[in-house]
PDB file of N, CA and C in Angstrom:
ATOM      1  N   UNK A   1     -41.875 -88.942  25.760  1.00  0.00           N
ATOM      2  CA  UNK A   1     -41.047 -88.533  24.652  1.00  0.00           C
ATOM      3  C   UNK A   1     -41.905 -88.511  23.391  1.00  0.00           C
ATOM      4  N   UNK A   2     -41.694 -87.261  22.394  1.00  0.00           N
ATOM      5  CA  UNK A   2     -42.490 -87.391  21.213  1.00  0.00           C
ATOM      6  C   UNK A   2     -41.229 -86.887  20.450  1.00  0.00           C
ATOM      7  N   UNK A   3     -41.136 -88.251  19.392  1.00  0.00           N
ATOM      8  CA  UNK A   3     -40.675 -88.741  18.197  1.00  0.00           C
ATOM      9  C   UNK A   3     -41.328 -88.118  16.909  1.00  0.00           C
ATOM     10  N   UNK A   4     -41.303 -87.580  16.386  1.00  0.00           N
ATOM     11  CA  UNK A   4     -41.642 -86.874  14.549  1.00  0.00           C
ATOM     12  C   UNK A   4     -40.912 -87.406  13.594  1.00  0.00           C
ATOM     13  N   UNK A   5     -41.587 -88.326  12.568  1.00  0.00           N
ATOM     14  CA  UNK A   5     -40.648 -87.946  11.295  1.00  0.00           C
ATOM     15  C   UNK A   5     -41.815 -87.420  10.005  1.00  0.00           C
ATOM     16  N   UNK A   6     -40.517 -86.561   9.940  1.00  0.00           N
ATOM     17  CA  UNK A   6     -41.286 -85.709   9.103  1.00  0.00           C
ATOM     18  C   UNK A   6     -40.822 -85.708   7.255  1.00  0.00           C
ATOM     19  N   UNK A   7     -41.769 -86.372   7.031  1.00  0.00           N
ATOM     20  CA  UNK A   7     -42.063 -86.617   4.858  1.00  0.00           C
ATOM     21  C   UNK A   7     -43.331 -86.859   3.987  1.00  0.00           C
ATOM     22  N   UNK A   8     -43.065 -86.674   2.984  1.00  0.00           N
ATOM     23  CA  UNK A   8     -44.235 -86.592   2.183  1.00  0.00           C
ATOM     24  C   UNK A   8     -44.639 -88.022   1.934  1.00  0.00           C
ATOM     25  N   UNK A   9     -44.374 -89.316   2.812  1.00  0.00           N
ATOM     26  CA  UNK A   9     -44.562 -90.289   2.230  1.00  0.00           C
ATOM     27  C   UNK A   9     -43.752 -91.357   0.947  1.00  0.00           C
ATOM     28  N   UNK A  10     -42.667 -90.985   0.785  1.00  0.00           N
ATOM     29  CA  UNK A  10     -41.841 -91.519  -0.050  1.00  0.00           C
ATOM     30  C   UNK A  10     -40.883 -92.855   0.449  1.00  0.00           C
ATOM     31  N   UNK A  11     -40.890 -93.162   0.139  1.00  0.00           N
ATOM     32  CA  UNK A  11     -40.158 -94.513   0.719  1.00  0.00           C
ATOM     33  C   UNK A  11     -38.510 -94.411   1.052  1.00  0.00           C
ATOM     34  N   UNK A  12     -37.824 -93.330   1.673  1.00  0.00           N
ATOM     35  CA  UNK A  12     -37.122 -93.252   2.154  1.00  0.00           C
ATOM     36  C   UNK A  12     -37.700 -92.589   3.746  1.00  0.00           C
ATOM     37  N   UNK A  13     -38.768 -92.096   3.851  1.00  0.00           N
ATOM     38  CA  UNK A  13     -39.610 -90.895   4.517  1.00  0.00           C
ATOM     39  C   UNK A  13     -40.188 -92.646   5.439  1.00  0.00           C
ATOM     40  N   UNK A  14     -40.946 -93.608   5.040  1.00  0.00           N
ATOM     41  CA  UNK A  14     -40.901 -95.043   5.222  1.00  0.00           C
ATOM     42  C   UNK A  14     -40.081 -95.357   6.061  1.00  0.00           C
ATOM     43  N   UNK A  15     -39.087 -95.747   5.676  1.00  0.00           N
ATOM     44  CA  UNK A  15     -37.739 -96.608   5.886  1.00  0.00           C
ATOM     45  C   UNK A  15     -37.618 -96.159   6.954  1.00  0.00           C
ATOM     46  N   UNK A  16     -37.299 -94.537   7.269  1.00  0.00           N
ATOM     47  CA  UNK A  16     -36.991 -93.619   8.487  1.00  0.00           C
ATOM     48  C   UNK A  16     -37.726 -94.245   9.646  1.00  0.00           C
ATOM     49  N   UNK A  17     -39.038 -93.767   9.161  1.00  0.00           N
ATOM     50  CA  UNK A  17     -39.870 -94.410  10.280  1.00  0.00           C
ATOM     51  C   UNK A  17     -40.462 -95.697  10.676  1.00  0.00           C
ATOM     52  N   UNK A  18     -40.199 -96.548   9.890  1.00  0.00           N
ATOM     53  CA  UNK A  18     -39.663 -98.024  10.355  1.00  0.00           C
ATOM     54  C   UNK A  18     -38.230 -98.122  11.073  1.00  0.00           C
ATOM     55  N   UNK A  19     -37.042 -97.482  10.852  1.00  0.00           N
ATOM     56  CA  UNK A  19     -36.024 -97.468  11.664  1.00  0.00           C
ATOM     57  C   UNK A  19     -35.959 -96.900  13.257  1.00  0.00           C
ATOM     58  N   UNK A  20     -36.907 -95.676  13.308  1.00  0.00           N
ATOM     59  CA  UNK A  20     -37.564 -95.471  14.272  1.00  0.00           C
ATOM     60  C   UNK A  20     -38.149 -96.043  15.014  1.00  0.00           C
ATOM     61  N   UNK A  21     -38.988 -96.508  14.550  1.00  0.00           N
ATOM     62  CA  UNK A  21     -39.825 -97.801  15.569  1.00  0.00           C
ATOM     63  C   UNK A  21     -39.421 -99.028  15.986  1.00  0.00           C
ATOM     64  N   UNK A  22     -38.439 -99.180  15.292  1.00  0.00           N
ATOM     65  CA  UNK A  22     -37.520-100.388  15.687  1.00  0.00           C
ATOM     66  C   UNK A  22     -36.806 -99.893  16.685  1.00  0.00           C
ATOM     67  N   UNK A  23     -35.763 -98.601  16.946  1.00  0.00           N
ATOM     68  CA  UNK A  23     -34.965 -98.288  17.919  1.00  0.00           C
ATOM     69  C   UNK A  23     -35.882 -97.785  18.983  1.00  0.00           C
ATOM     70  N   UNK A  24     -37.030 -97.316  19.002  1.00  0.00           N
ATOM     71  CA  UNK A  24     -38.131 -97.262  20.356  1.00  0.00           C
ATOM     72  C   UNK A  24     -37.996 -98.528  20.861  1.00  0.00           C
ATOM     73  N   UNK A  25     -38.537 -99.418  19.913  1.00  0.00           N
ATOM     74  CA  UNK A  25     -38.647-100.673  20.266  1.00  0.00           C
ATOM     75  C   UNK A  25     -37.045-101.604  20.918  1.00  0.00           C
ATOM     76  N   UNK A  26     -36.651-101.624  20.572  1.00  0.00           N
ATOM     77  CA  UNK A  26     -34.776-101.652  21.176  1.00  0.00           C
ATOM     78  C   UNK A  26     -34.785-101.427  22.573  1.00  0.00           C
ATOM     79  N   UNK A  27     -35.195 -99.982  22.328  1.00  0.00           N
ATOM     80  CA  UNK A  27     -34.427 -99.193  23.750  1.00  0.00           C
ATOM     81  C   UNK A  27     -35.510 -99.090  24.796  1.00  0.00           C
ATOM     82  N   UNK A  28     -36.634 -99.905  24.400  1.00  0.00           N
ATOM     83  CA  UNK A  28     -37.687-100.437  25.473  1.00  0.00           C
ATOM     84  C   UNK A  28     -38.283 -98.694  25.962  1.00  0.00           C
ATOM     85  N   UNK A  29     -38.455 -97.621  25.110  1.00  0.00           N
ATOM     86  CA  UNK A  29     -39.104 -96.521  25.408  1.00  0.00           C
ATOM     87  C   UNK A  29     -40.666 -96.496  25.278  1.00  0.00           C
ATOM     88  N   UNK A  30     -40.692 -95.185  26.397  1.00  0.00           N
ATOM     89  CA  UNK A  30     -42.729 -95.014  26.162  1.00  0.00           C
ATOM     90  C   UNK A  30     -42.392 -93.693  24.972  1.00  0.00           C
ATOM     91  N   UNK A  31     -42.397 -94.147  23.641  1.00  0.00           N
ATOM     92  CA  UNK A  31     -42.741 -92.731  22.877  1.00  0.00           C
ATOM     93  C   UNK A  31     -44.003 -92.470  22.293  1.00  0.00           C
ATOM     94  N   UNK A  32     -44.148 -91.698  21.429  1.00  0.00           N
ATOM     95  CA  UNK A  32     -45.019 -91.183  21.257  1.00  0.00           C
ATOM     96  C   UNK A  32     -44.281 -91.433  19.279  1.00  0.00           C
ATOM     97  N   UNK A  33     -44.292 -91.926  18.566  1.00  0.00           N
ATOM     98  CA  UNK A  33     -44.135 -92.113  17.067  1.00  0.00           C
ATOM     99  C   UNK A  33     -44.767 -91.280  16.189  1.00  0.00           C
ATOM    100  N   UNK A  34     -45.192 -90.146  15.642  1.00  0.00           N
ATOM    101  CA  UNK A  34     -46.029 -89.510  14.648  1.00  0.00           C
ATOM    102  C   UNK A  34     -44.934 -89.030  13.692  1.00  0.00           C
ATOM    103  N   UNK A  35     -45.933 -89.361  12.457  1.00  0.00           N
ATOM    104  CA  UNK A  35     -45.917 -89.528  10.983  1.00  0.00           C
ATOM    105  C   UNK A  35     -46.342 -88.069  10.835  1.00  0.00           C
ATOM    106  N   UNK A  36     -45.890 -87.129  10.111  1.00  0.00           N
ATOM    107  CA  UNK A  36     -46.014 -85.385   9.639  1.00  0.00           C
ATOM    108  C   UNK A  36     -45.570 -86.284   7.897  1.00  0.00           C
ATOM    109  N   UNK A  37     -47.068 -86.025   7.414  1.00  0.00           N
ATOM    110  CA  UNK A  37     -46.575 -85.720   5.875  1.00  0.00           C
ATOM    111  C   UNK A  37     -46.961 -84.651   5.207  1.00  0.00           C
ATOM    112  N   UNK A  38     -47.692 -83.353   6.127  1.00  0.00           N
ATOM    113  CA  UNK A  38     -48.237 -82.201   5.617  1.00  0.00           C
ATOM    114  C   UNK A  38     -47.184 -81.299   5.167  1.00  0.00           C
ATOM    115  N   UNK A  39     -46.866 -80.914   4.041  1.00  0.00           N
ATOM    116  CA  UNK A  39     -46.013 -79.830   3.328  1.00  0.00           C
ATOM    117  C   UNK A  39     -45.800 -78.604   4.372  1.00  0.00           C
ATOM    118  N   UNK A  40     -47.111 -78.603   4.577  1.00  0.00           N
ATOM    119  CA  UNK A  40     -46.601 -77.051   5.807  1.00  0.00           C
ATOM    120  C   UNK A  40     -46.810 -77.347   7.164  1.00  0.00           C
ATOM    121  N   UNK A  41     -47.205 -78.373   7.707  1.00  0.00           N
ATOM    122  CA  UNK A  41     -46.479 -78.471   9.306  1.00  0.00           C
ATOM    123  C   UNK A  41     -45.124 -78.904   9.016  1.00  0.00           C
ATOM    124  N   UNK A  42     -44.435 -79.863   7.618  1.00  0.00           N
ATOM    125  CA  UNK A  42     -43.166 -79.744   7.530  1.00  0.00           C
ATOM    126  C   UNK A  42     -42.325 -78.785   7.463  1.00  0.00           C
ATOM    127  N   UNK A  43     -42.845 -77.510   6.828  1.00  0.00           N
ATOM    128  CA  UNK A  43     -42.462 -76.282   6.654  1.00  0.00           C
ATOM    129  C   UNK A  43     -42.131 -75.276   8.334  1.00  0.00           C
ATOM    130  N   UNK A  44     -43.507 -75.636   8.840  1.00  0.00           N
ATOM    131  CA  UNK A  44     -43.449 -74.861  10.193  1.00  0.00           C
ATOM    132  C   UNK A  44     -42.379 -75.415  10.915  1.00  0.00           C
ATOM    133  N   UNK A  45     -41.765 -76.686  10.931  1.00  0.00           N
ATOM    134  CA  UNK A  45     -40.814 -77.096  11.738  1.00  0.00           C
ATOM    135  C   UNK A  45     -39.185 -76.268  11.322  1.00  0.00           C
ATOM    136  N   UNK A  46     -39.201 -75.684  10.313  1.00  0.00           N
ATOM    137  CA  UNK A  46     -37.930 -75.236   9.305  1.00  0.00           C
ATOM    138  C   UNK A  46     -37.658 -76.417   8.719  1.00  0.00           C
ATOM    139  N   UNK A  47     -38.171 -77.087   8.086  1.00  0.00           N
ATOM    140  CA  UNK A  47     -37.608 -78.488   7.734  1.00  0.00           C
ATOM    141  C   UNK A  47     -37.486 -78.032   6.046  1.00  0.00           C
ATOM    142  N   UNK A  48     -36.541 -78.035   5.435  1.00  0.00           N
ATOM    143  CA  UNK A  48     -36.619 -78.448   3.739  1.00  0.00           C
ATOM    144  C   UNK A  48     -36.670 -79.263   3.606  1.00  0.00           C
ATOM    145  N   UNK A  49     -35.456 -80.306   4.126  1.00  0.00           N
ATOM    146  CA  UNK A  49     -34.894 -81.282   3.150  1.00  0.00           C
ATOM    147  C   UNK A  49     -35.559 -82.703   4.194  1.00  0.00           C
ATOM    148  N   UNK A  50     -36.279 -83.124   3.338  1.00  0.00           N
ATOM    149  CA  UNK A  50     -36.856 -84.768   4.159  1.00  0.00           C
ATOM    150  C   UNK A  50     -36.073 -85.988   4.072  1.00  0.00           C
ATOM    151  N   UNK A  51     -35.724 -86.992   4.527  1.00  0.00           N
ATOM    152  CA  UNK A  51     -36.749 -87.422   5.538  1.00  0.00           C
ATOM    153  C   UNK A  51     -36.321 -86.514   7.001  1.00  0.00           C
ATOM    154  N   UNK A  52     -36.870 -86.071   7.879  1.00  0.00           N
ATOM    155  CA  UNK A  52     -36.681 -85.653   9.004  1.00  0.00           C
ATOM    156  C   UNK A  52     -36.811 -86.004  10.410  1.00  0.00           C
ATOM    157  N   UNK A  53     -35.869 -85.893  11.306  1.00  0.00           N
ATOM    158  CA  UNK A  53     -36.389 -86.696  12.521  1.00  0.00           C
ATOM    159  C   UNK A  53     -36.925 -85.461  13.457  1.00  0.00           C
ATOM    160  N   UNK A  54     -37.630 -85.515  14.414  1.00  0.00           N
ATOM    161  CA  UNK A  54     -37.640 -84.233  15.882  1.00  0.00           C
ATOM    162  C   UNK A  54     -37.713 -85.475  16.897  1.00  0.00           C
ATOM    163  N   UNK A  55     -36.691 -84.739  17.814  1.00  0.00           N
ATOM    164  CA  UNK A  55     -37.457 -85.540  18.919  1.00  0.00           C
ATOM    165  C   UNK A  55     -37.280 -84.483  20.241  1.00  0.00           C
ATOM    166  N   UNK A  56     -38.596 -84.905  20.760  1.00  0.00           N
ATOM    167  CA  UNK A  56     -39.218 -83.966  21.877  1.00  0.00           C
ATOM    168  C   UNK A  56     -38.640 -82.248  21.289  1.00  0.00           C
ATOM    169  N   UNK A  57     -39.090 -81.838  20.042  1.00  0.00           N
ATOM    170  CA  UNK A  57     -39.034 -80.515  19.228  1.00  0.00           C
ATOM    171  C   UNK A  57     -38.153 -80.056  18.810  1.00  0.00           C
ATOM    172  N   UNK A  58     -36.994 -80.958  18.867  1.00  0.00           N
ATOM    173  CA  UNK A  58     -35.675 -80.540  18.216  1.00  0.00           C
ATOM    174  C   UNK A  58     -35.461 -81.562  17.362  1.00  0.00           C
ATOM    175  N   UNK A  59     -35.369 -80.803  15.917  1.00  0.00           N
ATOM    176  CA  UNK A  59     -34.466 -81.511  14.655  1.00  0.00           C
ATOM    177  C   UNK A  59     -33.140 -81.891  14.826  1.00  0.00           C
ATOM    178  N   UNK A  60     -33.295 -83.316  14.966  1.00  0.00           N
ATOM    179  CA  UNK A  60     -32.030 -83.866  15.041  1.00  0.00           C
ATOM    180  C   UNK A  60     -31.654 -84.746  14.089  1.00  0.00           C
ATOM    181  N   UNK A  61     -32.307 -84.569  12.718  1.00  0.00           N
ATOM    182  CA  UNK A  61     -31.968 -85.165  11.412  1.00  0.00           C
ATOM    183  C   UNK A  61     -32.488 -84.775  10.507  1.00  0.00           C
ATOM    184  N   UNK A  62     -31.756 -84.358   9.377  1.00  0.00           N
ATOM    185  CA  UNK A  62     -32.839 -84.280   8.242  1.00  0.00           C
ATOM    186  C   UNK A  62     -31.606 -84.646   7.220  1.00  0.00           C
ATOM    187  N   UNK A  63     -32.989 -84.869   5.636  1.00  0.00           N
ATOM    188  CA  UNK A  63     -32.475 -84.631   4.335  1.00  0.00           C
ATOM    189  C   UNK A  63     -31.077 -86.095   4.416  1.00  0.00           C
ATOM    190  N   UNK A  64     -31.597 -86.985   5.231  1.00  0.00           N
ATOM    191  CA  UNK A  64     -31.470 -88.177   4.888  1.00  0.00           C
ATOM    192  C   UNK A  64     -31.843 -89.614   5.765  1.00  0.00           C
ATOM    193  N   UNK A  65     -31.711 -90.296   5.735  1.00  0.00           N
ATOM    194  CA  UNK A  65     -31.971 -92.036   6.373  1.00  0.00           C
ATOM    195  C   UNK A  65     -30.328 -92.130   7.305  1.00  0.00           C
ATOM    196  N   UNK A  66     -31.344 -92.888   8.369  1.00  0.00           N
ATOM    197  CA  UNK A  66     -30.037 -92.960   9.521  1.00  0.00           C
ATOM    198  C   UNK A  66     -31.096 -94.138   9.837  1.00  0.00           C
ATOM    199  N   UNK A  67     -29.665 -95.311  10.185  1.00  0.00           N
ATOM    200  CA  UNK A  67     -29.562 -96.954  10.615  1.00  0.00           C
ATOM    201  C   UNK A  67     -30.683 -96.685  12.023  1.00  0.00           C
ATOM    202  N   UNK A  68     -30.729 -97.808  12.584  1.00  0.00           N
ATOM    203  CA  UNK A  68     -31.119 -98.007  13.664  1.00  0.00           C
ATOM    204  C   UNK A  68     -30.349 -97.612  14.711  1.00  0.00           C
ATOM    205  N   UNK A  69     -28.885 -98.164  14.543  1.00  0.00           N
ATOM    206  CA  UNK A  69     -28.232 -97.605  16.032  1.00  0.00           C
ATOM    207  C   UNK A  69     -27.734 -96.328  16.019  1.00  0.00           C
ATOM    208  N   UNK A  70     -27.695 -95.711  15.232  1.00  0.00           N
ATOM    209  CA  UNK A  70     -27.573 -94.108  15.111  1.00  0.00           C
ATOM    210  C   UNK A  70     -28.834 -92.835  15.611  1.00  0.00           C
ATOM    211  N   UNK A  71     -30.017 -93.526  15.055  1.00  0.00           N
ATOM    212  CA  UNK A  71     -31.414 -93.663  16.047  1.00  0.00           C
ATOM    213  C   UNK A  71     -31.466 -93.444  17.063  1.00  0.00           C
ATOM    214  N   UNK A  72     -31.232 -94.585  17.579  1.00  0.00           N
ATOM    215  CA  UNK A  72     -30.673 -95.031  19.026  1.00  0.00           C
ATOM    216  C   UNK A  72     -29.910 -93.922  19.716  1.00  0.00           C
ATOM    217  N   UNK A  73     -28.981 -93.533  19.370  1.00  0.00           N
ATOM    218  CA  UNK A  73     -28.075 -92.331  19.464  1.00  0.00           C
ATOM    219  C   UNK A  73     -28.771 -91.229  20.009  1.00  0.00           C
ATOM    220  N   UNK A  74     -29.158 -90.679  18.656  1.00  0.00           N
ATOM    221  CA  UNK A  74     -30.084 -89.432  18.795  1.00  0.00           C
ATOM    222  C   UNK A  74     -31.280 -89.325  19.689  1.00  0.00           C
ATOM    223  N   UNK A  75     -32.000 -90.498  19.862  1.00  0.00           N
ATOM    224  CA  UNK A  75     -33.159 -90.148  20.649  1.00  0.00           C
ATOM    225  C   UNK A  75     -32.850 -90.566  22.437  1.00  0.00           C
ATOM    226  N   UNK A  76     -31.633 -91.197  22.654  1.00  0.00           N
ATOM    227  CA  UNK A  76     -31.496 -91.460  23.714  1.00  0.00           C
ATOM    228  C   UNK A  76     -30.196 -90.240  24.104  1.00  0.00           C
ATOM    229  N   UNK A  77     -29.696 -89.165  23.272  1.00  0.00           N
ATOM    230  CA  UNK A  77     -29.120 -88.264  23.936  1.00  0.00           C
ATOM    231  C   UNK A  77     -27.689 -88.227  24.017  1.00  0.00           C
ATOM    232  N   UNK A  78     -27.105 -89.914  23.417  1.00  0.00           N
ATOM    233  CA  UNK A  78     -26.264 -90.258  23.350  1.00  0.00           C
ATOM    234  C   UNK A  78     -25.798 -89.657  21.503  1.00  0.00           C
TER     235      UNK A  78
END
């Protein structure tokens, strides 16, 4: 599984991906975690609005912060 969050580094863009790594970590997964803070691989994804999640190439969050068990949610399909 490959996990993206995608921001310029701002401390909500942070937070995301500390919430992330905590719900990998939770749900006992082999992912793959990468940090995108490039303006235009953010761009190439269609992404405007940051912080952003992908997982395995589908945007399944953007243009705000989501908890841990909502995380959880999204990357397990649930």
């Amino acid at each position: 599984m490959e996990i993206k969050v995608l921001g310029p580094g701002c401390a909500k863009c942070k937070k995301l991906e500390d919430a992330v790594k905590t719900a990998v970590k939770e749900l006992e997964l082999k992912a793959d975690v990468i940090k995108v803070e490039d303006m235009m691989d953010i761009m190439d994804h269609g992404v405007t609005m940051t912080p952003a999640l992908i997982v395995d190439g589908k945007v399944v969050l953007k243009g705000r912060i989501a908890g841990v068990k909502e995380i959880k949610d999204l990357i397990s399909g649930g």
